[in-house]
ModelCIF file with pLDDT and N, C-alpha, C, O atoms, coordinates in Angstrom:
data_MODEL
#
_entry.id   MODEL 
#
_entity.id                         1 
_entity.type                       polymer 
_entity.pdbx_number_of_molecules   1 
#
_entity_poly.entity_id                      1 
_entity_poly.type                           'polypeptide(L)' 
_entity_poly.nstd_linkage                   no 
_entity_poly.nstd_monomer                   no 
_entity_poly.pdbx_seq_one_letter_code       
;(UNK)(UNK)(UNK)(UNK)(UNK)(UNK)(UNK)(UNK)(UNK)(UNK)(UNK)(UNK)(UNK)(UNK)(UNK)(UNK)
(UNK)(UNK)(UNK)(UNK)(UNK)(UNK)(UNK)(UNK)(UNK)(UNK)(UNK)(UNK)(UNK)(UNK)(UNK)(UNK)
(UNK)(UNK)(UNK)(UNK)(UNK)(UNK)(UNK)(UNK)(UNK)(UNK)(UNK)(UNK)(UNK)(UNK)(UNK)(UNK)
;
_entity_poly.pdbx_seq_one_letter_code_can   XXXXXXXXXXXXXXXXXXXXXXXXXXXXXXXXXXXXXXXXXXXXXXXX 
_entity_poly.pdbx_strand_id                 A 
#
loop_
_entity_poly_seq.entity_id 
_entity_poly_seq.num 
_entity_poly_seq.mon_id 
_entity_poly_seq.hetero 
1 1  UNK n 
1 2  UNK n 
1 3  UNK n 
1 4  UNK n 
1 5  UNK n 
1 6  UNK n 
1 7  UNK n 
1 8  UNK n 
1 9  UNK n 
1 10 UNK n 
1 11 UNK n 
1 12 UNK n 
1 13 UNK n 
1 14 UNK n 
1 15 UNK n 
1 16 UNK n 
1 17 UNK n 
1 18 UNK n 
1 19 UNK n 
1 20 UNK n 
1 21 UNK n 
1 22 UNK n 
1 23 UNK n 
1 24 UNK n 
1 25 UNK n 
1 26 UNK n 
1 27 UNK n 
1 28 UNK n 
1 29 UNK n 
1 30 UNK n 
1 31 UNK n 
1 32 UNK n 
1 33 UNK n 
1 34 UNK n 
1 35 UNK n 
1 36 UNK n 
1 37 UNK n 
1 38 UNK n 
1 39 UNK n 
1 40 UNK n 
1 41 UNK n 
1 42 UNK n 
1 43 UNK n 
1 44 UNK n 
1 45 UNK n 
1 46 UNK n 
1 47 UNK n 
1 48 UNK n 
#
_struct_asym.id          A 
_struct_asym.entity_id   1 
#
loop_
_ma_qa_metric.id 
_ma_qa_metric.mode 
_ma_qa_metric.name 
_ma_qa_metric.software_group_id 
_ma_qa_metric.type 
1 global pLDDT . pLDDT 
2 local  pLDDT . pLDDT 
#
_ma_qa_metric_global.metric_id      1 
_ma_qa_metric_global.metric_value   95.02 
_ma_qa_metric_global.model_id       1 
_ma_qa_metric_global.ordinal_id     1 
#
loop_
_ma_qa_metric_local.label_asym_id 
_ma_qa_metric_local.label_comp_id 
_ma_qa_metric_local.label_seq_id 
_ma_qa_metric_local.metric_id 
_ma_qa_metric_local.metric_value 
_ma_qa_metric_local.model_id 
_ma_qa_metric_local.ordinal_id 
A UNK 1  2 97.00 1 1  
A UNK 2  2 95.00 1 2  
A UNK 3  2 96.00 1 3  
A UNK 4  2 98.00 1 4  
A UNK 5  2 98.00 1 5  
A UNK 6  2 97.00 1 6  
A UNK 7  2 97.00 1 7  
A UNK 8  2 97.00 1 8  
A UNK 9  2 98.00 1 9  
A UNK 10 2 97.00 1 10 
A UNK 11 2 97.00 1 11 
A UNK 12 2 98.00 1 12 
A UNK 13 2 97.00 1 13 
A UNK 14 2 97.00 1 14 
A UNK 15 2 96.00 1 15 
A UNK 16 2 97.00 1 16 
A UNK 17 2 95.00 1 17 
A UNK 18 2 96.00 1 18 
A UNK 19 2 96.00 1 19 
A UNK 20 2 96.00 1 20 
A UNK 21 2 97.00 1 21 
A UNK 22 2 98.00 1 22 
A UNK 23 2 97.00 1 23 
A UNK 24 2 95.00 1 24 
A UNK 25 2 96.00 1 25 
A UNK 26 2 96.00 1 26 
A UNK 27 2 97.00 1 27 
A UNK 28 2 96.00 1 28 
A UNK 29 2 96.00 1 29 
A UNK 30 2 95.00 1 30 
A UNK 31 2 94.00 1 31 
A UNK 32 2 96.00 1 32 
A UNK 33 2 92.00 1 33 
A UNK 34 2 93.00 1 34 
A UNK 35 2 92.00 1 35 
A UNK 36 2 93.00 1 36 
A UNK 37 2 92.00 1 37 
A UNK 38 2 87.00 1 38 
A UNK 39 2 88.00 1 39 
A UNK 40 2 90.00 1 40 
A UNK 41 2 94.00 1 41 
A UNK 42 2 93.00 1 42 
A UNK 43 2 92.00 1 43 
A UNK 44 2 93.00 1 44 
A UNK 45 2 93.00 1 45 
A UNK 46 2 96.00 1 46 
A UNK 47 2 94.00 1 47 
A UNK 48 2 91.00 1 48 
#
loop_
_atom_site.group_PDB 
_atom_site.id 
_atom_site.type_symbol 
_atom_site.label_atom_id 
_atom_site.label_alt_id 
_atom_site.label_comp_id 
_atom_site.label_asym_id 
_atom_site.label_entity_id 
_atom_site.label_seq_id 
_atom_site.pdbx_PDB_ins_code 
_atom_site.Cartn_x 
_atom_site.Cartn_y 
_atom_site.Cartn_z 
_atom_site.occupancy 
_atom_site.B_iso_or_equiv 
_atom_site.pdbx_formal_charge 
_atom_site.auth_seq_id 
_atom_site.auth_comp_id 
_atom_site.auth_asym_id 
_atom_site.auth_atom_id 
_atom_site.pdbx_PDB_model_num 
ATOM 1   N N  . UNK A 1 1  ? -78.758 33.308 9.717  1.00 97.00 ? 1  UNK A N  1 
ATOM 2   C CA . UNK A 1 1  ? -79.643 32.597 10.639 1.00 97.00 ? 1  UNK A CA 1 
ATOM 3   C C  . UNK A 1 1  ? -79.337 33.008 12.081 1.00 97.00 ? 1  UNK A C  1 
ATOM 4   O O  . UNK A 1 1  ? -78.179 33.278 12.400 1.00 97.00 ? 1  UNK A O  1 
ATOM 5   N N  . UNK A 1 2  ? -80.476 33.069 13.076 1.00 95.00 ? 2  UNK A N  1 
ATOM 6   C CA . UNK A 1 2  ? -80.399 33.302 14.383 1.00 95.00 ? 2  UNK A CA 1 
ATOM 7   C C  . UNK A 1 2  ? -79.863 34.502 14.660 1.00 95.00 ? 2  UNK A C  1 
ATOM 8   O O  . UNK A 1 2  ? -79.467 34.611 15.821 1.00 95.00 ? 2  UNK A O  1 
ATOM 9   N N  . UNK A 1 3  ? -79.690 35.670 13.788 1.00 96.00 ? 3  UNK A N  1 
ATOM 10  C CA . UNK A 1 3  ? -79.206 36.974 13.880 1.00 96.00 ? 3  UNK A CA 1 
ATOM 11  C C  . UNK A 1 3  ? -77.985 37.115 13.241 1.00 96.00 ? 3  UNK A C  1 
ATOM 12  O O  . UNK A 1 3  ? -77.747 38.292 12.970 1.00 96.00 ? 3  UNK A O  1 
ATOM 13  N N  . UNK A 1 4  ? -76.963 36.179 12.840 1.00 98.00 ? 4  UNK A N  1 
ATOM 14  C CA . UNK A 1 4  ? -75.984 36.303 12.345 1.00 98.00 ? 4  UNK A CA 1 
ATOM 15  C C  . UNK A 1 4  ? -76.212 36.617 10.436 1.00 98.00 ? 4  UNK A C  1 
ATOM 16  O O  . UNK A 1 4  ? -76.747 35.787 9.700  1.00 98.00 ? 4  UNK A O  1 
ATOM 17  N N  . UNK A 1 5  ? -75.708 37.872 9.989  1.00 98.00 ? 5  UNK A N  1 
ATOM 18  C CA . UNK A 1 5  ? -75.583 38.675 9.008  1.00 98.00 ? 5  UNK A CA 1 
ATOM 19  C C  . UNK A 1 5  ? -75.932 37.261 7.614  1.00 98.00 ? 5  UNK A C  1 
ATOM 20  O O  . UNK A 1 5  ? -75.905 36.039 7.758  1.00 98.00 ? 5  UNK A O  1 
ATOM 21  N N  . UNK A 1 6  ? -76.141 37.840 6.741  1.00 97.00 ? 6  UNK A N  1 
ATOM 22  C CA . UNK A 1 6  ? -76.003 36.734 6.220  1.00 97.00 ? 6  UNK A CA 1 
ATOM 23  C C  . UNK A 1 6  ? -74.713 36.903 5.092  1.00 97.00 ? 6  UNK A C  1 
ATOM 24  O O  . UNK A 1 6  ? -74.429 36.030 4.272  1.00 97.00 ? 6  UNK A O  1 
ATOM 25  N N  . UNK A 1 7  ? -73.972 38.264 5.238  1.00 97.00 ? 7  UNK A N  1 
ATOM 26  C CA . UNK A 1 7  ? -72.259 37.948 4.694  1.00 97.00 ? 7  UNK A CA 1 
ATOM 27  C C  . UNK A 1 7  ? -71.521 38.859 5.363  1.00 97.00 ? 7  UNK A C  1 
ATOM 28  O O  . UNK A 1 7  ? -71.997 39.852 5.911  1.00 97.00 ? 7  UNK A O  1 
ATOM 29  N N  . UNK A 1 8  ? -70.078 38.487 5.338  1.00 97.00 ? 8  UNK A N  1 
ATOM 30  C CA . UNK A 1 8  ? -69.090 39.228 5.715  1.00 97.00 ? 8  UNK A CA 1 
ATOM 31  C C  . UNK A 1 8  ? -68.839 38.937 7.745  1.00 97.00 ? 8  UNK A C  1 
ATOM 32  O O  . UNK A 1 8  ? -68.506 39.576 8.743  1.00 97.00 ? 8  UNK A O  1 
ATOM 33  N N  . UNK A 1 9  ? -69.362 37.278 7.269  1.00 98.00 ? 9  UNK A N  1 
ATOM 34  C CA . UNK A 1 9  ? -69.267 36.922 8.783  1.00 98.00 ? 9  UNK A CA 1 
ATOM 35  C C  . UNK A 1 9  ? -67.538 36.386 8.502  1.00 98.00 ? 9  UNK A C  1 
ATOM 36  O O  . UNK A 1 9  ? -67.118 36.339 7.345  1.00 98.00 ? 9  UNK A O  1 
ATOM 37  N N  . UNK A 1 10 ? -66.789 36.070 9.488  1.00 97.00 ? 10 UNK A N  1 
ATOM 38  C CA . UNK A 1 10 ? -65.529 35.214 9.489  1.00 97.00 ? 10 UNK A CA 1 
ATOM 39  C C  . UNK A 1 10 ? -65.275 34.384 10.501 1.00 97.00 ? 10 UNK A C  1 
ATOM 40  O O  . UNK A 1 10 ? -64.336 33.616 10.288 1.00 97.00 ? 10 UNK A O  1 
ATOM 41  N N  . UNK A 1 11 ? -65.824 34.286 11.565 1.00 97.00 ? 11 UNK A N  1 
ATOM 42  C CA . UNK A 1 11 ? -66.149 33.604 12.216 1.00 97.00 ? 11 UNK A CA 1 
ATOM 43  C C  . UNK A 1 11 ? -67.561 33.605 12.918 1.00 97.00 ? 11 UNK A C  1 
ATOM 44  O O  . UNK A 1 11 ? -68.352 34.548 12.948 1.00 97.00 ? 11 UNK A O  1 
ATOM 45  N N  . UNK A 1 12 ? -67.748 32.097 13.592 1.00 98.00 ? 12 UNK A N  1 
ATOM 46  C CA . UNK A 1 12 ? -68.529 32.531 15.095 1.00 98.00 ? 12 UNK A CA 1 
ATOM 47  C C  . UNK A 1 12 ? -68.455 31.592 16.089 1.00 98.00 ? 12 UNK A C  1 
ATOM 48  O O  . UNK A 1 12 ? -68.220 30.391 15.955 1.00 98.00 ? 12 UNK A O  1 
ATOM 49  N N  . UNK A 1 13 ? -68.688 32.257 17.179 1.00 97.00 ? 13 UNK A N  1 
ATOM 50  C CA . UNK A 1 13 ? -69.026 31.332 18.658 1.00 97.00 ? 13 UNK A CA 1 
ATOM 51  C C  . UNK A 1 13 ? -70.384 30.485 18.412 1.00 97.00 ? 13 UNK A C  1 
ATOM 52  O O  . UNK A 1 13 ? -71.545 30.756 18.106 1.00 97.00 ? 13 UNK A O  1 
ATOM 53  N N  . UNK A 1 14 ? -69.427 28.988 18.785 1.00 97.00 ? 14 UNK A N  1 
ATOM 54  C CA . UNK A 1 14 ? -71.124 28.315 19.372 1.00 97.00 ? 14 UNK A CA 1 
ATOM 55  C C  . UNK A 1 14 ? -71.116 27.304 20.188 1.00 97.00 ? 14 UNK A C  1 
ATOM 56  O O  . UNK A 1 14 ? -70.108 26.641 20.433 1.00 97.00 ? 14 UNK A O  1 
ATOM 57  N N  . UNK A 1 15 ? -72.418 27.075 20.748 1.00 96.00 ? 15 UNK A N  1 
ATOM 58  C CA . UNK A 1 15 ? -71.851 26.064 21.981 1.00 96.00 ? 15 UNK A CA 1 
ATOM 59  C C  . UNK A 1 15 ? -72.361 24.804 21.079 1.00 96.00 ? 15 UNK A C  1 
ATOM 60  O O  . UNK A 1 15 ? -73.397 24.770 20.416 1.00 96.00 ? 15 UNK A O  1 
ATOM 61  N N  . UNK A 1 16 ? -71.267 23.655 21.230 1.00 97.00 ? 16 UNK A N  1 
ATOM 62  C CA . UNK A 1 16 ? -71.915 22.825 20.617 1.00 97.00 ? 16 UNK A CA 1 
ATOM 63  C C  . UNK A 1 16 ? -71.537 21.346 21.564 1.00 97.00 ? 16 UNK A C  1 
ATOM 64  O O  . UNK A 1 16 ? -70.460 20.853 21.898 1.00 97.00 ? 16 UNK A O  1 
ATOM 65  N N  . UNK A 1 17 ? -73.222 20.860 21.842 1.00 95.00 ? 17 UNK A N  1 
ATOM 66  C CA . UNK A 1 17 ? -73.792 19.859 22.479 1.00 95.00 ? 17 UNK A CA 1 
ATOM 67  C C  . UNK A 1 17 ? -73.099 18.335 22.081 1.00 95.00 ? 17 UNK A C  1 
ATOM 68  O O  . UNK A 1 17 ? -72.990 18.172 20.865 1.00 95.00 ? 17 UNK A O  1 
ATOM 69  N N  . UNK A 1 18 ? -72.851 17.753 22.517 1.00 96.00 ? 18 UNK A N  1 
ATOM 70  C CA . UNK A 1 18 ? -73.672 16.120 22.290 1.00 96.00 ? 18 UNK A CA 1 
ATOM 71  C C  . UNK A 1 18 ? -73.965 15.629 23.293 1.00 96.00 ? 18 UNK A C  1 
ATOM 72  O O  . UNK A 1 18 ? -73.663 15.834 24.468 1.00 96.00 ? 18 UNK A O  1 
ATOM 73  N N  . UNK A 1 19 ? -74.875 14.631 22.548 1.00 96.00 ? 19 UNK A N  1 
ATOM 74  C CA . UNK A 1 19 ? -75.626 14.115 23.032 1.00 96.00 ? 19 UNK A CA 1 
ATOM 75  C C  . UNK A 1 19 ? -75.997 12.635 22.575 1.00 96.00 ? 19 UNK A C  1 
ATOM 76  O O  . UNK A 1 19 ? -75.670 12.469 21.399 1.00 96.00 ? 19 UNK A O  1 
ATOM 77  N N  . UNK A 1 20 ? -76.739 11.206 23.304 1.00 96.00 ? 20 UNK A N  1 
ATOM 78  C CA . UNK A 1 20 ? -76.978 10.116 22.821 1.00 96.00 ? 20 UNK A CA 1 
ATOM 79  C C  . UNK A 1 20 ? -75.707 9.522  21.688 1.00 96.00 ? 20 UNK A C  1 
ATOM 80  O O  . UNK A 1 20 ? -75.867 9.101  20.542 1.00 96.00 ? 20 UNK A O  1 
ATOM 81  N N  . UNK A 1 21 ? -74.743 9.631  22.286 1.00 97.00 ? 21 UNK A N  1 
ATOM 82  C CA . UNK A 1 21 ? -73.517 8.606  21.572 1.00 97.00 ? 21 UNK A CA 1 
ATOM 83  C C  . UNK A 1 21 ? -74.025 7.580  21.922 1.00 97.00 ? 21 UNK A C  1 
ATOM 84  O O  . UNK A 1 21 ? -74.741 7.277  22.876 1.00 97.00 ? 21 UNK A O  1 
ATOM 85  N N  . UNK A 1 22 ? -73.446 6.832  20.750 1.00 98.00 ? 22 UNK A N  1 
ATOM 86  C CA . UNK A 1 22 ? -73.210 5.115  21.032 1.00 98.00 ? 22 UNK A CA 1 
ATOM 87  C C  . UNK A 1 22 ? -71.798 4.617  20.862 1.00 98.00 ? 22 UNK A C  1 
ATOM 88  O O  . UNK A 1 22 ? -71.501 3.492  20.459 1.00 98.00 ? 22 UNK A O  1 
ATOM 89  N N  . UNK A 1 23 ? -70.984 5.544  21.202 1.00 97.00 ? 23 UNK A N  1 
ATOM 90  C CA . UNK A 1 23 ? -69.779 4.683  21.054 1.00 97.00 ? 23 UNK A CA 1 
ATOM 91  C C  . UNK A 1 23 ? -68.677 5.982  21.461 1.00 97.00 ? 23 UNK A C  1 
ATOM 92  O O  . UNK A 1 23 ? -68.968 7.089  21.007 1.00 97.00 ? 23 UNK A O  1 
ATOM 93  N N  . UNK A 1 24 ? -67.451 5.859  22.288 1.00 95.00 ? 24 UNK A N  1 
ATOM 94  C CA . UNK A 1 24 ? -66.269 6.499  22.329 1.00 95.00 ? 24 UNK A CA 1 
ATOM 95  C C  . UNK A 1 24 ? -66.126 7.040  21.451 1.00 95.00 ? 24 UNK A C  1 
ATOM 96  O O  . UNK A 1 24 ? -66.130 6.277  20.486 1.00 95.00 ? 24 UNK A O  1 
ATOM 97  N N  . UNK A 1 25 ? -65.971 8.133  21.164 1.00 96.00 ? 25 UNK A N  1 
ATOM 98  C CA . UNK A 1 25 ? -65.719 9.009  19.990 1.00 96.00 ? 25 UNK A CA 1 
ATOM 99  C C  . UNK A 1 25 ? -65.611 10.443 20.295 1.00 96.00 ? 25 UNK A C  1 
ATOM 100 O O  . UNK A 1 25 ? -66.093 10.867 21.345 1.00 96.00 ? 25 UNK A O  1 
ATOM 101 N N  . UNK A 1 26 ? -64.946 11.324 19.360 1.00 96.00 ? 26 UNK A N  1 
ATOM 102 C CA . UNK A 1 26 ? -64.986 12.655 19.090 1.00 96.00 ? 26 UNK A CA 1 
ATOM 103 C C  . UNK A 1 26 ? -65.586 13.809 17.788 1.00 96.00 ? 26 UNK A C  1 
ATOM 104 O O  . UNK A 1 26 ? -65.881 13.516 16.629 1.00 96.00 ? 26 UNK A O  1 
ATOM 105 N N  . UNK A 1 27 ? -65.618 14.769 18.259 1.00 97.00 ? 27 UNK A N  1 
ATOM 106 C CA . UNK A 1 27 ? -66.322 15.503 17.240 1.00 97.00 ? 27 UNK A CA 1 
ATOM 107 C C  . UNK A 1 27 ? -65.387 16.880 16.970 1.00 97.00 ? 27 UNK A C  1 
ATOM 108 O O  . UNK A 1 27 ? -64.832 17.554 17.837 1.00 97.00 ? 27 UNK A O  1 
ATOM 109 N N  . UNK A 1 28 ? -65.378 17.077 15.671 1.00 96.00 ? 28 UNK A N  1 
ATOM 110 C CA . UNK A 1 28 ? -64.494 18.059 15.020 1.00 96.00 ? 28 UNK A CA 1 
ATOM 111 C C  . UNK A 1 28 ? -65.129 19.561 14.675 1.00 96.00 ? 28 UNK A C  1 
ATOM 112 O O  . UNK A 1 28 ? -65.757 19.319 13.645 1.00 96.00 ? 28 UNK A O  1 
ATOM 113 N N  . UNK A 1 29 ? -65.281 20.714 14.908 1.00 96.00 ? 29 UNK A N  1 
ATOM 114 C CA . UNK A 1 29 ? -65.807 21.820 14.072 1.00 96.00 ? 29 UNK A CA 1 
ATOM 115 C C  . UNK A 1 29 ? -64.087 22.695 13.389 1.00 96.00 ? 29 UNK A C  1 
ATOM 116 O O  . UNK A 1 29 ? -62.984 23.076 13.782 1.00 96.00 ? 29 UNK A O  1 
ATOM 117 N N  . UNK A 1 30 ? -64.911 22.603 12.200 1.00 95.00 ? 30 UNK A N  1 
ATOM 118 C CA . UNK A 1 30 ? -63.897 23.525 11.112 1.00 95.00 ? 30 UNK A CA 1 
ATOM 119 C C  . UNK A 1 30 ? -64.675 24.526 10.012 1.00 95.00 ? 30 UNK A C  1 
ATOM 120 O O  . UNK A 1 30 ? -65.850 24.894 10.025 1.00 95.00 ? 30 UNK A O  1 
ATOM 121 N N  . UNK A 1 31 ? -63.515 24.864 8.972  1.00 94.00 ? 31 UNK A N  1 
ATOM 122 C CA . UNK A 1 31 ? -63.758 26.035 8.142  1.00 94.00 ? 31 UNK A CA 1 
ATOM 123 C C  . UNK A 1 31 ? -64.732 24.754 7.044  1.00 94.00 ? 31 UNK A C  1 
ATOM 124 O O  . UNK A 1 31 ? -64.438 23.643 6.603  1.00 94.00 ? 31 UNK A O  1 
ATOM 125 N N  . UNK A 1 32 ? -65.991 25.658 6.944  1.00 96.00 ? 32 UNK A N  1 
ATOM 126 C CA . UNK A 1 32 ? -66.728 24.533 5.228  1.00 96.00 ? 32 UNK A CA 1 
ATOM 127 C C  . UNK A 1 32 ? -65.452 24.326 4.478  1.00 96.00 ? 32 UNK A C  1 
ATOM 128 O O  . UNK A 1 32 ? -64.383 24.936 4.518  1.00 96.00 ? 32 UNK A O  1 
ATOM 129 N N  . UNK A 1 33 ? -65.964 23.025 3.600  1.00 92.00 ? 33 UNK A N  1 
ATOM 130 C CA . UNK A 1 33 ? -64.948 22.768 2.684  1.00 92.00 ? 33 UNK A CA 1 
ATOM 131 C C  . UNK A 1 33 ? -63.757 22.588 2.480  1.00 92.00 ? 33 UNK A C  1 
ATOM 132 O O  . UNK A 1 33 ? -63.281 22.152 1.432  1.00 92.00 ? 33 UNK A O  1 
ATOM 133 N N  . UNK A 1 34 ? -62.931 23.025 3.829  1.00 93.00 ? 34 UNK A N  1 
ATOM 134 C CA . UNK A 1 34 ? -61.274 22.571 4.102  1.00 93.00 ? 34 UNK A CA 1 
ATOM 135 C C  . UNK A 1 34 ? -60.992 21.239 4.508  1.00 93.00 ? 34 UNK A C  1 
ATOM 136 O O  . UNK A 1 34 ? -61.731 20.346 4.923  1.00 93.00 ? 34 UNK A O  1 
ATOM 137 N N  . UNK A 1 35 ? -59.863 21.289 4.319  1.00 92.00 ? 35 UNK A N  1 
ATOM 138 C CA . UNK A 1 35 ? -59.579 19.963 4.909  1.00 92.00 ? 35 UNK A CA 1 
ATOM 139 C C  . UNK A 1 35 ? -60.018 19.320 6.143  1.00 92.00 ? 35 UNK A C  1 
ATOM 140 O O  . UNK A 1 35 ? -60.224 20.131 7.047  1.00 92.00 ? 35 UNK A O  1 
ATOM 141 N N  . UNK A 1 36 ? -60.149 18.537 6.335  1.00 93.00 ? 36 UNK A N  1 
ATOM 142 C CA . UNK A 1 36 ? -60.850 18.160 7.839  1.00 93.00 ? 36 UNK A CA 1 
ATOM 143 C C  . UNK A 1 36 ? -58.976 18.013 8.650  1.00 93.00 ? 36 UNK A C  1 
ATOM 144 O O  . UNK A 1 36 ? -57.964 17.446 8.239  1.00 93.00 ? 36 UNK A O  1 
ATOM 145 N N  . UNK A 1 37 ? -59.347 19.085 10.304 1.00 92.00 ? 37 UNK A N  1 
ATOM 146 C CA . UNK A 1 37 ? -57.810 18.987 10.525 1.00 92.00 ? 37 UNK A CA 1 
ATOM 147 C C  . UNK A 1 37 ? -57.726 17.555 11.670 1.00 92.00 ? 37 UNK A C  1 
ATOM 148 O O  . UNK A 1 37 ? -58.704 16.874 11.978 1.00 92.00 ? 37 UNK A O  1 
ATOM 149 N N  . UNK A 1 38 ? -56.344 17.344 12.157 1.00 87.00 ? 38 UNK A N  1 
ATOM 150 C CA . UNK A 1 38 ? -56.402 16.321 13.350 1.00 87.00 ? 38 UNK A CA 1 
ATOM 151 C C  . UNK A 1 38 ? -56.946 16.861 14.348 1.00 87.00 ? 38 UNK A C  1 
ATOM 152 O O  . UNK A 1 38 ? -57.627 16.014 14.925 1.00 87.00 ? 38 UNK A O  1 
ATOM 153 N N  . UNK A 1 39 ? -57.010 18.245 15.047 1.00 88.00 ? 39 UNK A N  1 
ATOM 154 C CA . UNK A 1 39 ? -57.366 18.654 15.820 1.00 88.00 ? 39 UNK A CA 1 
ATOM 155 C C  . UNK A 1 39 ? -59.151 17.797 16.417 1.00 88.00 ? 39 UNK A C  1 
ATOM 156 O O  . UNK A 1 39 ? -59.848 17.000 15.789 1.00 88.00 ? 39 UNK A O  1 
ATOM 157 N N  . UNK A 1 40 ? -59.320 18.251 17.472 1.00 90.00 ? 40 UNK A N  1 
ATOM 158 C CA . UNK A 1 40 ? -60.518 17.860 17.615 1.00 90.00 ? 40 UNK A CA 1 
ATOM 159 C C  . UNK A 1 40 ? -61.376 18.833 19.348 1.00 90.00 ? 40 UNK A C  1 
ATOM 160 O O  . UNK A 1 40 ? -60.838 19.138 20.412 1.00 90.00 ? 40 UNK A O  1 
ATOM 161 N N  . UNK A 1 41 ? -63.071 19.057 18.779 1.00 94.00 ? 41 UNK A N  1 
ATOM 162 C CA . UNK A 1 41 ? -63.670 19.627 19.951 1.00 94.00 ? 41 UNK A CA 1 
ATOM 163 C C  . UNK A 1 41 ? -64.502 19.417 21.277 1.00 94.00 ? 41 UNK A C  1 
ATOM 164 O O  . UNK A 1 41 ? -64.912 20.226 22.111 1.00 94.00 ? 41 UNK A O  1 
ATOM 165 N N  . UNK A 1 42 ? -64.605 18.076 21.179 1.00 93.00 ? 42 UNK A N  1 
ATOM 166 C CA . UNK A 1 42 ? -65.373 17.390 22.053 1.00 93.00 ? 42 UNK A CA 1 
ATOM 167 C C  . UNK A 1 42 ? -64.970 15.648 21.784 1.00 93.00 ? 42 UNK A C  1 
ATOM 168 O O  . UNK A 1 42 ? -64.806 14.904 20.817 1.00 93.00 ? 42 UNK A O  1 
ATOM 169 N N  . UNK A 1 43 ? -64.934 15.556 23.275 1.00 92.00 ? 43 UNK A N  1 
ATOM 170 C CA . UNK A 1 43 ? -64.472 13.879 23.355 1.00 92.00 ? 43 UNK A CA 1 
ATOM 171 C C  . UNK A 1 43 ? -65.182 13.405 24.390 1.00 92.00 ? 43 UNK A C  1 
ATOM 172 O O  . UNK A 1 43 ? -65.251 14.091 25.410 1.00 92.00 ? 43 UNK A O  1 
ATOM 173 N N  . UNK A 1 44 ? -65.823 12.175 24.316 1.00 93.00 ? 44 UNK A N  1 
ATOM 174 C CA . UNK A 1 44 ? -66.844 11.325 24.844 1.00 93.00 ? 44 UNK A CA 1 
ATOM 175 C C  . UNK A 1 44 ? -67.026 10.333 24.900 1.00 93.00 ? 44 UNK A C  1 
ATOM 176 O O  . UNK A 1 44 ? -66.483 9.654  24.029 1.00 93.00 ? 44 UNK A O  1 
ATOM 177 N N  . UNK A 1 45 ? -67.923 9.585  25.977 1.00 93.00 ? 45 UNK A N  1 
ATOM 178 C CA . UNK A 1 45 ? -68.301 8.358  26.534 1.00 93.00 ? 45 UNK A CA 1 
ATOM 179 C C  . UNK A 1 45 ? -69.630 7.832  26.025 1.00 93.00 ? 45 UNK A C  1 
ATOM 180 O O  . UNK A 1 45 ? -70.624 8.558  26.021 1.00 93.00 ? 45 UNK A O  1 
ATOM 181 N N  . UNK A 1 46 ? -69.659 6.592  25.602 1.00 96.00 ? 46 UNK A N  1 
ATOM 182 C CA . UNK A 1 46 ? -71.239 6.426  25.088 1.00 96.00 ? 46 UNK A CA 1 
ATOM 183 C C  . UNK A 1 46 ? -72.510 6.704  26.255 1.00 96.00 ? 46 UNK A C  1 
ATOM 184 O O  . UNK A 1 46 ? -72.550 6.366  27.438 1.00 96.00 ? 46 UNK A O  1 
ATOM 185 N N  . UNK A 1 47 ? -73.443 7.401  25.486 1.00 94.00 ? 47 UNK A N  1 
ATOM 186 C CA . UNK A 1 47 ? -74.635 8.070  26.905 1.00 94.00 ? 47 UNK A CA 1 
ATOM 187 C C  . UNK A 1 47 ? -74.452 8.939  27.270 1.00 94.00 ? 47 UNK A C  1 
ATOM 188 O O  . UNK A 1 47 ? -75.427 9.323  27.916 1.00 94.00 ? 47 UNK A O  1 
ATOM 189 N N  . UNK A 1 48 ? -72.882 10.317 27.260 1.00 91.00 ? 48 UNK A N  1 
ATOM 190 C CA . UNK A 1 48 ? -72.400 10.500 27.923 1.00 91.00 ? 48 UNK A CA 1 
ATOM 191 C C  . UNK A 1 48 ? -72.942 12.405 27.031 1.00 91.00 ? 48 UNK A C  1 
ATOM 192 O O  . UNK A 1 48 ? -72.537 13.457 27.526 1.00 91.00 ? 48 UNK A O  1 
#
């Protein structure tokens, strides 16, 4: 999708948004299907 191969990818860059929270919180990107880690990629304010 969007130009990216459709195998023999291993990673990719992306910018990723939020938007319309309702609540303090964070958002995680990882590998499909692994464990979800503690790490985390975005942290936020509700509205924010």
């Amino acid at each position: 999708r969007g130009g990216v191969p459709a195998e023999g990818v291993t990673a990719v860059i992306l910018n990723v948004t939020v938007t319309n929270p309702t609540d303090e919180s964070y958002v995680t990107a990882y590998p499909h299907g692994t464990g979800r880690p503690t790490a985390s990629n975005l942290n936020f304010t509700p509205g924010e």
